[in-house]
Each structure stands twice: as C-alpha cells, then as structure tokens.
C-alpha atoms as a PDB file:
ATOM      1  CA  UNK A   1     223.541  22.198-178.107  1.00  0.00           C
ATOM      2  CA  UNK A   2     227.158  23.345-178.889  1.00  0.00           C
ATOM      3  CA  UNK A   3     230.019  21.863-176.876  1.00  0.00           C
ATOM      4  CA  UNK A   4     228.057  18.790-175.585  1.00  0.00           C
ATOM      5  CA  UNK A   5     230.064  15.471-175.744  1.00  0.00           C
ATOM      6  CA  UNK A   6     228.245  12.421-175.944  1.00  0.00           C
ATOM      7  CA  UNK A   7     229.927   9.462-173.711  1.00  0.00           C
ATOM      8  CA  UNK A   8     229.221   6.240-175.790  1.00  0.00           C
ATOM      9  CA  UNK A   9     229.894   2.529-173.792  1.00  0.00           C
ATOM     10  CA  UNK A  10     231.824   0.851-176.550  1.00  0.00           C
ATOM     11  CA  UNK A  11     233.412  -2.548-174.661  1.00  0.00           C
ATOM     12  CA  UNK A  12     234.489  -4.177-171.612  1.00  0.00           C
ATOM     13  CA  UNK A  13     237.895  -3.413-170.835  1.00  0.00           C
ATOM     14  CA  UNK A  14     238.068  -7.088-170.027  1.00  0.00           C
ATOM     15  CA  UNK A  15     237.410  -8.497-173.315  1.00  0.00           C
ATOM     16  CA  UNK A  16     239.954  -6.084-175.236  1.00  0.00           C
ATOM     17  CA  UNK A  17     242.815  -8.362-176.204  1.00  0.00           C
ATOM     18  CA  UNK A  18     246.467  -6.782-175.449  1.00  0.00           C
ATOM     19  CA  UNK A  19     248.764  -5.189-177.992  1.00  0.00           C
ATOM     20  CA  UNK A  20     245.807  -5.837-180.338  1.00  0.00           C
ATOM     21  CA  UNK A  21     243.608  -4.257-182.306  1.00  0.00           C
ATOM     22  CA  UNK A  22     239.373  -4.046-181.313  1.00  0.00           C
ATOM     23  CA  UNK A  23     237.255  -2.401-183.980  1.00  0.00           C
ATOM     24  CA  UNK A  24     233.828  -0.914-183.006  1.00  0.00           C
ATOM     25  CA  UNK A  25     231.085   0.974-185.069  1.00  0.00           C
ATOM     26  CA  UNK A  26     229.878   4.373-184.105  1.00  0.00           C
ATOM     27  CA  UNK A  27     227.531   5.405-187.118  1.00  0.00           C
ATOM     28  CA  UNK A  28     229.353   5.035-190.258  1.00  0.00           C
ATOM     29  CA  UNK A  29     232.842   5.386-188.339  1.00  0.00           C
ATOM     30  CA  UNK A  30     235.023   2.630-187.647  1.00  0.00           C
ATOM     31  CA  UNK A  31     237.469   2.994-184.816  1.00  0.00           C
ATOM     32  CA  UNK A  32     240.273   1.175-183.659  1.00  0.00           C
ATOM     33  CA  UNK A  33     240.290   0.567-179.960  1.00  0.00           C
ATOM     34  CA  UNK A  34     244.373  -0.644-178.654  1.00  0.00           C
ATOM     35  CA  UNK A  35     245.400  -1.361-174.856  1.00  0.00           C
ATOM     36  CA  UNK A  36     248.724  -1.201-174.604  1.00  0.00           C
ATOM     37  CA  UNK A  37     251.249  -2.810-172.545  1.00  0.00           C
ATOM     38  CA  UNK A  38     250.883  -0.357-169.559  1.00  0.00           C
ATOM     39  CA  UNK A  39     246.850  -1.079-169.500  1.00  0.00           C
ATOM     40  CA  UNK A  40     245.805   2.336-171.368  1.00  0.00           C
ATOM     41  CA  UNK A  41     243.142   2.446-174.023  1.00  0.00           C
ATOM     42  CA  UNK A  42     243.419   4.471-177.162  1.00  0.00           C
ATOM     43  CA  UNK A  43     241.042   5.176-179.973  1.00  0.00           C
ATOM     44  CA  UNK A  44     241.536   6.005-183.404  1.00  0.00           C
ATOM     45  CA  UNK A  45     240.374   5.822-187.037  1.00  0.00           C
ATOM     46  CA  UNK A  46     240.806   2.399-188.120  1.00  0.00           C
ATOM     47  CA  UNK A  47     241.606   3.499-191.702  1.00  0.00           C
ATOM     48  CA  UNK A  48     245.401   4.266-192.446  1.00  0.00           C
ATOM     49  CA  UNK A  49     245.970   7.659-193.638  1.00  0.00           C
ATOM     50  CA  UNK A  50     247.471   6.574-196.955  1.00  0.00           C
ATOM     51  CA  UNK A  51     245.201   5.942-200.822  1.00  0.00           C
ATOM     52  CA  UNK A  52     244.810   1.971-199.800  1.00  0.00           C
ATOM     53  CA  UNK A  53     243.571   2.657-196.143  1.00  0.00           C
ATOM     54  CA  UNK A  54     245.049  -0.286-194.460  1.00  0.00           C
ATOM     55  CA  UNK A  55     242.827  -1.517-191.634  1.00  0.00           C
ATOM     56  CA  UNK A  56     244.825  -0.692-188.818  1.00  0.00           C
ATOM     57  CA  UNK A  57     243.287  -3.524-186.014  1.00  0.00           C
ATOM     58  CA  UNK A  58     245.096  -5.750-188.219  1.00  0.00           C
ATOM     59  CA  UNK A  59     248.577  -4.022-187.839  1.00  0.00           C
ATOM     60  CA  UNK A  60     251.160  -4.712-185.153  1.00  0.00           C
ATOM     61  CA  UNK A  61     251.594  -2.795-181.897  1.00  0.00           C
ATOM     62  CA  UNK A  62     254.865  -1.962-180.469  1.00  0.00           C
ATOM     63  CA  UNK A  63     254.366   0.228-177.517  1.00  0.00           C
ATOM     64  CA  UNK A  64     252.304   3.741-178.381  1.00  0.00           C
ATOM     65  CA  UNK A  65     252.162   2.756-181.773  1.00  0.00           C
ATOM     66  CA  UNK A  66     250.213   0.364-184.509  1.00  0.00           C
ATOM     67  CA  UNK A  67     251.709  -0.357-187.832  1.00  0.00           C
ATOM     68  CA  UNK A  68     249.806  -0.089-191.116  1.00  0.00           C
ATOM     69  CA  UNK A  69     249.557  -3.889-192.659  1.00  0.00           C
ATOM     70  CA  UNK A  70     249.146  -2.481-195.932  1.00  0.00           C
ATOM     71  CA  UNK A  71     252.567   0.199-195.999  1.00  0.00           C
ATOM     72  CA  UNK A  72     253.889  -0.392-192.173  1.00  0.00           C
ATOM     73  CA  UNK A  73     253.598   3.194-191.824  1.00  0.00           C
ATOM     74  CA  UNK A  74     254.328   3.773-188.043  1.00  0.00           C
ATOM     75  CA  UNK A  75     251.475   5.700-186.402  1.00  0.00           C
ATOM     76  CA  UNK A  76     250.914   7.241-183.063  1.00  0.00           C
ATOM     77  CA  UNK A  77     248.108   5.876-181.082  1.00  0.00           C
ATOM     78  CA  UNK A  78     248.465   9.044-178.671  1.00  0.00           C
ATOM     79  CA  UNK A  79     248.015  11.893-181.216  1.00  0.00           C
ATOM     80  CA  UNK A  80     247.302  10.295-184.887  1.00  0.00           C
ATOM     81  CA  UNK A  81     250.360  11.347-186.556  1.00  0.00           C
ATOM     82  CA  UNK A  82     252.435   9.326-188.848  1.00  0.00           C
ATOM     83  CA  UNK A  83     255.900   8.737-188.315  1.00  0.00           C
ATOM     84  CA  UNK A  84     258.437  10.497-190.835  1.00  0.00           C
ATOM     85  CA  UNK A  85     259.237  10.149-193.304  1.00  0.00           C
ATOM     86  CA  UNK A  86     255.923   9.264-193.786  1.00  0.00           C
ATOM     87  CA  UNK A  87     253.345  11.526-193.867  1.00  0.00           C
ATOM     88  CA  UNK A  88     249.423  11.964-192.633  1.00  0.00           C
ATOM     89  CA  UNK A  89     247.244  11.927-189.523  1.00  0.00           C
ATOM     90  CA  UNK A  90     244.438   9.642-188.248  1.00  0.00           C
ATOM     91  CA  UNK A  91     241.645  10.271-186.452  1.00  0.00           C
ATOM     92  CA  UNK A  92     242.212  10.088-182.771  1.00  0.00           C
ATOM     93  CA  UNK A  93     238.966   9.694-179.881  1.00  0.00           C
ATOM     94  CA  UNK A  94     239.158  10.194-176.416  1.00  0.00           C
ATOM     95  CA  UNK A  95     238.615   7.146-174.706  1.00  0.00           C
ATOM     96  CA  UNK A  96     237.215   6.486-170.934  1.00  0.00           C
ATOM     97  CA  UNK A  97     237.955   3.516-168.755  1.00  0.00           C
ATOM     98  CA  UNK A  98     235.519   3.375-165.947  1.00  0.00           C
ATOM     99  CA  UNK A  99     235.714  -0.474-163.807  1.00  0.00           C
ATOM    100  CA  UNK A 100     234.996  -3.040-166.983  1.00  0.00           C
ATOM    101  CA  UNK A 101     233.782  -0.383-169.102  1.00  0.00           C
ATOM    102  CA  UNK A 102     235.339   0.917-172.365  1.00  0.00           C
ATOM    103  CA  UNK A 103     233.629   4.853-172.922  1.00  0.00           C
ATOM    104  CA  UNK A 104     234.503   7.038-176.088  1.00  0.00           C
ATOM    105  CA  UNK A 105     233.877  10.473-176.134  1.00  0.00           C
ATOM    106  CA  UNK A 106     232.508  12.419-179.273  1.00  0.00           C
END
C-alpha cells in the first residue's frame, strides 16, 4: 500500500545513554539513535556522509549535533546536513517517544 508508515519499537527511552550515541538494526540499515540534553530523540544514518563513513555513535555530541570520529565533520541531528564548509547529508528517521518506548517511523 502506498503512503503506509510502519512504526518499529526500537529501545527503551530509559536505557538510551545521554549525549551518546545508540545504534540499532532495521534490515540492512544501521541508525544512530541520540537524546540530547533537552530529553529529545533523534535518528539518523549511522554512516558519515564522507568516502571513510565514520560511525557516527562513536562521535561526540554537543547540543543538536554529533561529530564524525573519523573527519569531525559537524552534522545536524535535526535535518542530516553537514556543517560548511563541509559538505553532504545523512539519513535522518522520524523518531517516536511514547512512556519507555523508543518508535521509528519508516
């Protein structure tokens, strides 16, 4: 059916560390679940955008944003985009937080 989202249970909101990185496994994708300071969850490709694809649950997060380990390219947990003058996009997945549960949305 076109248009239909599927609403996966990934984690429990409880066990997601802060200003860290939590990688889960939908199929073959890996994605890179971060709750930031202010308690929201985001979801992206856990692959940096650049030829080495840095895994980004290892990089740093300073507010909205995780840094690649690999090139400490600065990208934007809100909308994917790398930070100029860097260039290239991740992957980004909406994410549900419902009580202790972690849903993402594909």
């Amino acid at each position: 059916m076109v248009g239909t989202k599927t609403r996966t249970l990934v984690a429990s909101y409880s066990n997601l560390p802060l200003r860290a990185g939590y990688a889960v496994k939908m199929g073959n994708t890996e994605i890179a679940l971060f709750k930031v300071t202010n308690g929201q969850v985001y979801g992206i490709d856990n692959r940096s955008p650049h030829p080495k694809g840095g895994v980004l649950t290892e990089g740093l997060v300073s507010g909205e944003y995780v840094f690649c380990p690999v090139y400490d390219w600065k990208i934007s947990l809100v909308d994917g985009k790398v930070q100029a003058p860097d260039e290239g996009q991740v992957t980004t997945y909406q994410v549900e937080v419902e009580e202790d549960n972690i849903y993402i949305i594909i």
